[in-house]
PDB file of N, CA and C in Angstrom:
ATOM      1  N   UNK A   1      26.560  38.097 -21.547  1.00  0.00           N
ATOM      2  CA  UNK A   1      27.355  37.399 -20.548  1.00  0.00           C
ATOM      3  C   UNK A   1      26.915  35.939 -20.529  1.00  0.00           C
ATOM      4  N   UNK A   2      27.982  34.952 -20.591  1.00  0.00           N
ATOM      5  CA  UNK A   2      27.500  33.874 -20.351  1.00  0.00           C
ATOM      6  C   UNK A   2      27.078  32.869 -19.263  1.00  0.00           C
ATOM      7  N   UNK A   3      26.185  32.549 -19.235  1.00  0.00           N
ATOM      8  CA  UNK A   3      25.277  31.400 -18.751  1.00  0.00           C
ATOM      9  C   UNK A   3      26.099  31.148 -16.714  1.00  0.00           C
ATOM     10  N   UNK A   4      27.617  31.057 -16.985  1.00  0.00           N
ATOM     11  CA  UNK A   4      27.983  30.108 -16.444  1.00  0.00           C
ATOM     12  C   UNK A   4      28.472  31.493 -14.990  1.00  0.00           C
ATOM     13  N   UNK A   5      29.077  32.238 -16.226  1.00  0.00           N
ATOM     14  CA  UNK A   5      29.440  33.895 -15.828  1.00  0.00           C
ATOM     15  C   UNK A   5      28.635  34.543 -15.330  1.00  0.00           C
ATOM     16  N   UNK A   6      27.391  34.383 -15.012  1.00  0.00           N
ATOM     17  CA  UNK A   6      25.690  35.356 -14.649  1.00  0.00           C
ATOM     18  C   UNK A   6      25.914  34.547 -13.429  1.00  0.00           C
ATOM     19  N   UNK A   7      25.440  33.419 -13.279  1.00  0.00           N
ATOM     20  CA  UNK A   7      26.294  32.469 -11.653  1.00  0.00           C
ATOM     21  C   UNK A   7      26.911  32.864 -11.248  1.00  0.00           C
ATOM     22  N   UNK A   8      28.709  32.770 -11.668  1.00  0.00           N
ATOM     23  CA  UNK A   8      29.504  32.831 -10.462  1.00  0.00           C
ATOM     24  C   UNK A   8      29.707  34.347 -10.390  1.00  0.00           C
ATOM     25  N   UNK A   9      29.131  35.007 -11.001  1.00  0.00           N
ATOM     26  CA  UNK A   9      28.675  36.937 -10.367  1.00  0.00           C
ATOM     27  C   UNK A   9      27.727  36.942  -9.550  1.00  0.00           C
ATOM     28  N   UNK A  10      26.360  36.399  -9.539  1.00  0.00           N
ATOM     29  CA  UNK A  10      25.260  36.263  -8.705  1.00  0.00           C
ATOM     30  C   UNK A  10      26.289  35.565  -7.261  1.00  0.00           C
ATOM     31  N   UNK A  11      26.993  34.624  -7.534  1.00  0.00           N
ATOM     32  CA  UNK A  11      27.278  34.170  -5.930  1.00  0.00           C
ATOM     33  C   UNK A  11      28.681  34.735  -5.374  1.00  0.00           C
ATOM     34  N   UNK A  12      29.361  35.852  -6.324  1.00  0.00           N
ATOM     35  CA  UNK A  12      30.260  37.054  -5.971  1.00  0.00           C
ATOM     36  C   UNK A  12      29.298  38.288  -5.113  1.00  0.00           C
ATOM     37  N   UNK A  13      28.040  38.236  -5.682  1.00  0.00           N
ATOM     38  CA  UNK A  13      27.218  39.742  -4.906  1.00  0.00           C
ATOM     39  C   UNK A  13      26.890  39.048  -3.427  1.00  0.00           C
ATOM     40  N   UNK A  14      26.548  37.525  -3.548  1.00  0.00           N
ATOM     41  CA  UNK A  14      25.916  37.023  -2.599  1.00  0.00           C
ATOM     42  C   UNK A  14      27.368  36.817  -1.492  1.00  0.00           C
ATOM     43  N   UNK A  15      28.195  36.184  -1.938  1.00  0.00           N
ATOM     44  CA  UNK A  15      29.555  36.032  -1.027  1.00  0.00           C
ATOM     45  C   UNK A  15      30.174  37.422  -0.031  1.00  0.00           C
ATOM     46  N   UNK A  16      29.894  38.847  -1.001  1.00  0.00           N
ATOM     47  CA  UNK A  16      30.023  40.106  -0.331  1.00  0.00           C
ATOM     48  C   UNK A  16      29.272  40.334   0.484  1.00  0.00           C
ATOM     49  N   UNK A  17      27.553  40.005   0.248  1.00  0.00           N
ATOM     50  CA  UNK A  17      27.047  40.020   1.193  1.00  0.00           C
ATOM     51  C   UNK A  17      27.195  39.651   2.073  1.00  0.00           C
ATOM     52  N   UNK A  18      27.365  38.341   2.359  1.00  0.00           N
ATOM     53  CA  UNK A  18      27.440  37.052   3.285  1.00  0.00           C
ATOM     54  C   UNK A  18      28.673  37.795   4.617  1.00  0.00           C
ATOM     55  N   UNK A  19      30.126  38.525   3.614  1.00  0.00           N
ATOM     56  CA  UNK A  19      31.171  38.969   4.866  1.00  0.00           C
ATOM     57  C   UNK A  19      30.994  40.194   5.266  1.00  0.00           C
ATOM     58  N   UNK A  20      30.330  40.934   4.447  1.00  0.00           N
ATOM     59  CA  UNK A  20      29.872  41.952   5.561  1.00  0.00           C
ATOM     60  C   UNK A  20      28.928  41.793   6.480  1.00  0.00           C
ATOM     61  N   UNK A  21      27.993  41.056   6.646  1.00  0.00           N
ATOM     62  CA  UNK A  21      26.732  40.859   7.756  1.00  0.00           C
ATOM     63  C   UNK A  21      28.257  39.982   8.622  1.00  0.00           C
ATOM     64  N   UNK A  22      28.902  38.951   8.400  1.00  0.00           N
ATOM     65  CA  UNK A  22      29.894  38.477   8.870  1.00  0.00           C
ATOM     66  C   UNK A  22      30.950  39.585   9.838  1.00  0.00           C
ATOM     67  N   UNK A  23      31.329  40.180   9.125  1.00  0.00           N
ATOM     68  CA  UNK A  23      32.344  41.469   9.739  1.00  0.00           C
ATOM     69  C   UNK A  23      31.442  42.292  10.526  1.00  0.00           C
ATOM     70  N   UNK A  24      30.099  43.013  10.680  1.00  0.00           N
ATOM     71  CA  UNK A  24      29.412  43.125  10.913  1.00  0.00           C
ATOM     72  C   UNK A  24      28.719  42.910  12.267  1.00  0.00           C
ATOM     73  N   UNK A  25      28.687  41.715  12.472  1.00  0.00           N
ATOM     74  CA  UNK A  25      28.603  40.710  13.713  1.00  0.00           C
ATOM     75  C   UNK A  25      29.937  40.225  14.476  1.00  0.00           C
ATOM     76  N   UNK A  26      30.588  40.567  13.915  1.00  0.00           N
ATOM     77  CA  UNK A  26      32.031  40.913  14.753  1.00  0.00           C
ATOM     78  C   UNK A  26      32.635  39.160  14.581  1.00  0.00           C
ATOM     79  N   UNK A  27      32.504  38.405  13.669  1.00  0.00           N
ATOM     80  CA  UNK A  27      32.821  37.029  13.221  1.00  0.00           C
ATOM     81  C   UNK A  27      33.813  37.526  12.157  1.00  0.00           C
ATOM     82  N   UNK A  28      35.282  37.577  12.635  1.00  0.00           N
ATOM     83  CA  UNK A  28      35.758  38.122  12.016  1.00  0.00           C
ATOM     84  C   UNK A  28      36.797  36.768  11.314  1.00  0.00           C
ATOM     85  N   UNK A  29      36.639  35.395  11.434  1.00  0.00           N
ATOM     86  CA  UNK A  29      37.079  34.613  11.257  1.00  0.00           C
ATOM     87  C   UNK A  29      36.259  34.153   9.968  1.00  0.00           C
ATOM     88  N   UNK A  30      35.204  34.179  10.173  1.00  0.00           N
ATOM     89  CA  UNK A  30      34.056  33.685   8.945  1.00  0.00           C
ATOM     90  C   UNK A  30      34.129  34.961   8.145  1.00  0.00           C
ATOM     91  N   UNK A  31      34.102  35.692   8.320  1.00  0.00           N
ATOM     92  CA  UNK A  31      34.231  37.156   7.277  1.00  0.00           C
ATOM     93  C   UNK A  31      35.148  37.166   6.238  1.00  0.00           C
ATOM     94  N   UNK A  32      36.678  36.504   6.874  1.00  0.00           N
ATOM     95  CA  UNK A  32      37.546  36.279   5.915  1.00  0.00           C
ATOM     96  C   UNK A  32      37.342  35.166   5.207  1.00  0.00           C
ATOM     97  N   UNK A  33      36.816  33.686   5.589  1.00  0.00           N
ATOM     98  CA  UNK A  33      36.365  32.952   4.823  1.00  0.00           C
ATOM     99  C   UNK A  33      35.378  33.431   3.582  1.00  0.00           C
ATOM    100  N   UNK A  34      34.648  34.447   3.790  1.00  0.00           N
ATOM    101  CA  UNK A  34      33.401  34.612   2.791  1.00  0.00           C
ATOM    102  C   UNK A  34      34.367  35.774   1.915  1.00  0.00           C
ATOM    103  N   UNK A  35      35.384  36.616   2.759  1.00  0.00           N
ATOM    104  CA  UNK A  35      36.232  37.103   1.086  1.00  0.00           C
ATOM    105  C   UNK A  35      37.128  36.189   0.405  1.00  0.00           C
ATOM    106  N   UNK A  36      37.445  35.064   1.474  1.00  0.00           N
ATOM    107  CA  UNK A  36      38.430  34.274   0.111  1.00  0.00           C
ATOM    108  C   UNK A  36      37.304  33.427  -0.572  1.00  0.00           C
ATOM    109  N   UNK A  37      36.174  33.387  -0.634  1.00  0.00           N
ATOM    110  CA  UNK A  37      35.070  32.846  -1.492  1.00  0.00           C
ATOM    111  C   UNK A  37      34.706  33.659  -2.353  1.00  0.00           C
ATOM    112  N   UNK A  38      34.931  35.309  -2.095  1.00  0.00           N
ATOM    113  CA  UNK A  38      34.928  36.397  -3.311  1.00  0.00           C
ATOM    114  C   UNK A  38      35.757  36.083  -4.011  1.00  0.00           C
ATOM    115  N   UNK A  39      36.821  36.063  -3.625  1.00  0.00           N
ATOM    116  CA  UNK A  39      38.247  36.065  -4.695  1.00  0.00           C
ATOM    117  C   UNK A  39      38.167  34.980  -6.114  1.00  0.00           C
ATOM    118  N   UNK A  40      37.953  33.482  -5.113  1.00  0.00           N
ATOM    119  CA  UNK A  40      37.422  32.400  -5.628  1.00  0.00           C
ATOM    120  C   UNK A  40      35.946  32.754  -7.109  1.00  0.00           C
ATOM    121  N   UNK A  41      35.081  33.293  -6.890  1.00  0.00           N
ATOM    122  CA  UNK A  41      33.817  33.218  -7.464  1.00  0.00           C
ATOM    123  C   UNK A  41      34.003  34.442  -8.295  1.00  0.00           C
ATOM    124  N   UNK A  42      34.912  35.434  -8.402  1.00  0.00           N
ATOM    125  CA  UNK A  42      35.142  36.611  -8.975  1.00  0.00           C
ATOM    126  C   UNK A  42      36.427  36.276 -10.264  1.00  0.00           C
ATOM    127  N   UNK A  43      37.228  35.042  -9.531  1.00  0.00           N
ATOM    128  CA  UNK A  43      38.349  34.932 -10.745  1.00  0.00           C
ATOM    129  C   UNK A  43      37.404  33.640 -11.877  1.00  0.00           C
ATOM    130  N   UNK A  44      36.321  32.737 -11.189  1.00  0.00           N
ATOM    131  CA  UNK A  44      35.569  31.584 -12.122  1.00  0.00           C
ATOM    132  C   UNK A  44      34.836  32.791 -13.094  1.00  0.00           C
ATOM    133  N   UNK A  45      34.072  34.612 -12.645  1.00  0.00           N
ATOM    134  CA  UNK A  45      33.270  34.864 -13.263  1.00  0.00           C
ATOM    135  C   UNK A  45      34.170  35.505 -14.576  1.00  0.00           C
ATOM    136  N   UNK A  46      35.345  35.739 -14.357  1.00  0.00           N
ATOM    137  CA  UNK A  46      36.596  36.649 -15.326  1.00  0.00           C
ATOM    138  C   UNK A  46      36.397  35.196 -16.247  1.00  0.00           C
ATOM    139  N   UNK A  47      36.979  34.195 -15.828  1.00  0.00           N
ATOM    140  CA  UNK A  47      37.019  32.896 -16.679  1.00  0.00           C
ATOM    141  C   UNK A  47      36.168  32.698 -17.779  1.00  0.00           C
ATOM    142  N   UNK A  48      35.056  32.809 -17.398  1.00  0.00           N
ATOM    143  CA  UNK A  48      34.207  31.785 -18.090  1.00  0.00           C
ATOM    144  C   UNK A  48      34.215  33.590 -18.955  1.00  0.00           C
ATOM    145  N   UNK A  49      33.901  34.276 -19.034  1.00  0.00           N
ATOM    146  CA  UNK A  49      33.360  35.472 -19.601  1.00  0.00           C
ATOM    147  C   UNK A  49      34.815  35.507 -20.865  1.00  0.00           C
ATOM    148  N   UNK A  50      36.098  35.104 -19.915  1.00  0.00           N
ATOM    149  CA  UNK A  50      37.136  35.170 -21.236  1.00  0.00           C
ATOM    150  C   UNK A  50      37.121  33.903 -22.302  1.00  0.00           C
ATOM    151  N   UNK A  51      36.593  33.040 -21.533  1.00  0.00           N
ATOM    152  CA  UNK A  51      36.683  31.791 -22.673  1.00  0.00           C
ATOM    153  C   UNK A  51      35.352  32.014 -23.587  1.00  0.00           C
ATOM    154  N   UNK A  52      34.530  32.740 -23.348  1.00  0.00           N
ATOM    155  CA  UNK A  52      33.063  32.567 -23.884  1.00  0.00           C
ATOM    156  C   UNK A  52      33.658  33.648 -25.294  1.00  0.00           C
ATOM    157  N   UNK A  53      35.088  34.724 -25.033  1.00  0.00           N
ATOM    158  CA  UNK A  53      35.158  36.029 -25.605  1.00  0.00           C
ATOM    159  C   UNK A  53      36.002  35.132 -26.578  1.00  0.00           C
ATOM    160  N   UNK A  54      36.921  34.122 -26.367  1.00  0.00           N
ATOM    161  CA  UNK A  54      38.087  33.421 -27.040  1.00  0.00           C
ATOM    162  C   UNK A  54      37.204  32.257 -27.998  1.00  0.00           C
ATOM    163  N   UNK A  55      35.573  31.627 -27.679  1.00  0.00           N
ATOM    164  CA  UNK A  55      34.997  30.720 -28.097  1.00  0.00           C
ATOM    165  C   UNK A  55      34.749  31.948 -29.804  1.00  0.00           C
ATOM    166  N   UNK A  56      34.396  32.611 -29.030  1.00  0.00           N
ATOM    167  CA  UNK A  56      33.524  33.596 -29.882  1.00  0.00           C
ATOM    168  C   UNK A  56      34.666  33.768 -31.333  1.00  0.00           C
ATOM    169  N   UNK A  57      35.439  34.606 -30.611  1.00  0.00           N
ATOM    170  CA  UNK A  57      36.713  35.150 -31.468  1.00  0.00           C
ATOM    171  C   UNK A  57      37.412  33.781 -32.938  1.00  0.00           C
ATOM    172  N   UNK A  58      37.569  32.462 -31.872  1.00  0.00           N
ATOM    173  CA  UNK A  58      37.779  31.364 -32.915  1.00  0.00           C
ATOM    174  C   UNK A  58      36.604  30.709 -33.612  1.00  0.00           C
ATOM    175  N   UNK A  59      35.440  31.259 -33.372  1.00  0.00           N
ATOM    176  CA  UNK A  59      34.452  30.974 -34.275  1.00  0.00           C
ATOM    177  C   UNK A  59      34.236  32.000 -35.519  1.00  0.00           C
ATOM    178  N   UNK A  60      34.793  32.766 -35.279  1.00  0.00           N
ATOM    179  CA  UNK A  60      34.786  34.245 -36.247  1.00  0.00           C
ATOM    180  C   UNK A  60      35.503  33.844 -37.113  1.00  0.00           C
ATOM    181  N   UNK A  61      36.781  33.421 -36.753  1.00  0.00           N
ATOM    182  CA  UNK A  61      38.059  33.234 -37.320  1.00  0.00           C
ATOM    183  C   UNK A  61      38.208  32.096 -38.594  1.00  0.00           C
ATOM    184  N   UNK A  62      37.472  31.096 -38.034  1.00  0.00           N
ATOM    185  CA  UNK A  62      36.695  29.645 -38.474  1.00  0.00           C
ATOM    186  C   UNK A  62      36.278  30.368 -39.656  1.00  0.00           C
ATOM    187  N   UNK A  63      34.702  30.964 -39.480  1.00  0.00           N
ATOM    188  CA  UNK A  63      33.894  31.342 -40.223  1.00  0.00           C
ATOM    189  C   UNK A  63      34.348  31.964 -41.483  1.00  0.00           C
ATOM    190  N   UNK A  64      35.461  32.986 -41.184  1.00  0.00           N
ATOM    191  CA  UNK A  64      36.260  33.794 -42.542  1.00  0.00           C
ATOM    192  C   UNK A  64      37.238  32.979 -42.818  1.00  0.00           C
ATOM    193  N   UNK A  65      37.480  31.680 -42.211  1.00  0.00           N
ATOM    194  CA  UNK A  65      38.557  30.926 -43.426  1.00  0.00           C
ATOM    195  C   UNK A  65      37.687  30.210 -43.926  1.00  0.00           C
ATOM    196  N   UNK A  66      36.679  29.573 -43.184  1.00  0.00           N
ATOM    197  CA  UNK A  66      35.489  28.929 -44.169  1.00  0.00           C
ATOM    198  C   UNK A  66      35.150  29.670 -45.685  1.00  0.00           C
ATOM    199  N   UNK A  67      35.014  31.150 -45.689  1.00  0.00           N
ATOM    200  CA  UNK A  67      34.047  31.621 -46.265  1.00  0.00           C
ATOM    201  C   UNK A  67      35.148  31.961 -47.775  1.00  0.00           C
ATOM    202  N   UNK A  68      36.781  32.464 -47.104  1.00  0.00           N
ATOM    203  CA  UNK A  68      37.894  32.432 -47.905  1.00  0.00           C
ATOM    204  C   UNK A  68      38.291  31.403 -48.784  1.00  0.00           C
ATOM    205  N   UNK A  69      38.225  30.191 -47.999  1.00  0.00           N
ATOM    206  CA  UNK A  69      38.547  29.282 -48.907  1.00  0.00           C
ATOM    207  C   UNK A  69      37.478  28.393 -49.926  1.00  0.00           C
ATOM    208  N   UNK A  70      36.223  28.960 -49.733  1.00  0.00           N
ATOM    209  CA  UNK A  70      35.263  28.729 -50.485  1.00  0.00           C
ATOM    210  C   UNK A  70      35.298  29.770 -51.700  1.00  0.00           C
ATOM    211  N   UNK A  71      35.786  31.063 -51.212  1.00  0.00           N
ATOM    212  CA  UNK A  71      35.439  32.118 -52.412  1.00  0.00           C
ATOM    213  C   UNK A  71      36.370  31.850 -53.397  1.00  0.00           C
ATOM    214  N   UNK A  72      37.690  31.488 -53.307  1.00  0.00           N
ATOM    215  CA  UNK A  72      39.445  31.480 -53.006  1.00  0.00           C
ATOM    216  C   UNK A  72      39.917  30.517 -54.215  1.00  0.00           C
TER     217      UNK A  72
END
């Protein structure tokens, strides 16, 4: 998992935390603030994890036309 993706998951566990002690305490105004900060920190951790999968994939891709048009 990448670098950026291990973050905004660490502050997705921490944001869940944060609205349930929120909901919890009967702050039911701040509770919803701390799930639309899930939503937020859960779609950056999908992100970075798909671009890291798409970096990967066009480096592969690179690599076997490199290696094709050298053999070729």
């Amino acid at each position: 998992m990448p670098r950026l993706a291990l973050y905004a998951f660490i502050v997705c566990l921490l944001t869940v935390a944060a609205a349930v002690v929120s909901f919890a305490r009967g702050s039911w105004g701040l509770g919803i603030v701390w799930i639309l900060l899930v939503g937020l920190s859960s779609n950056m951790t999908w992100y970075y994890v798909r671009r890291a999968r798409a970096q990967k994939e066009l480096r592969a891709a690179l690599a076997a036309q490199a290696d094709h048009s050298a053999t070729g």
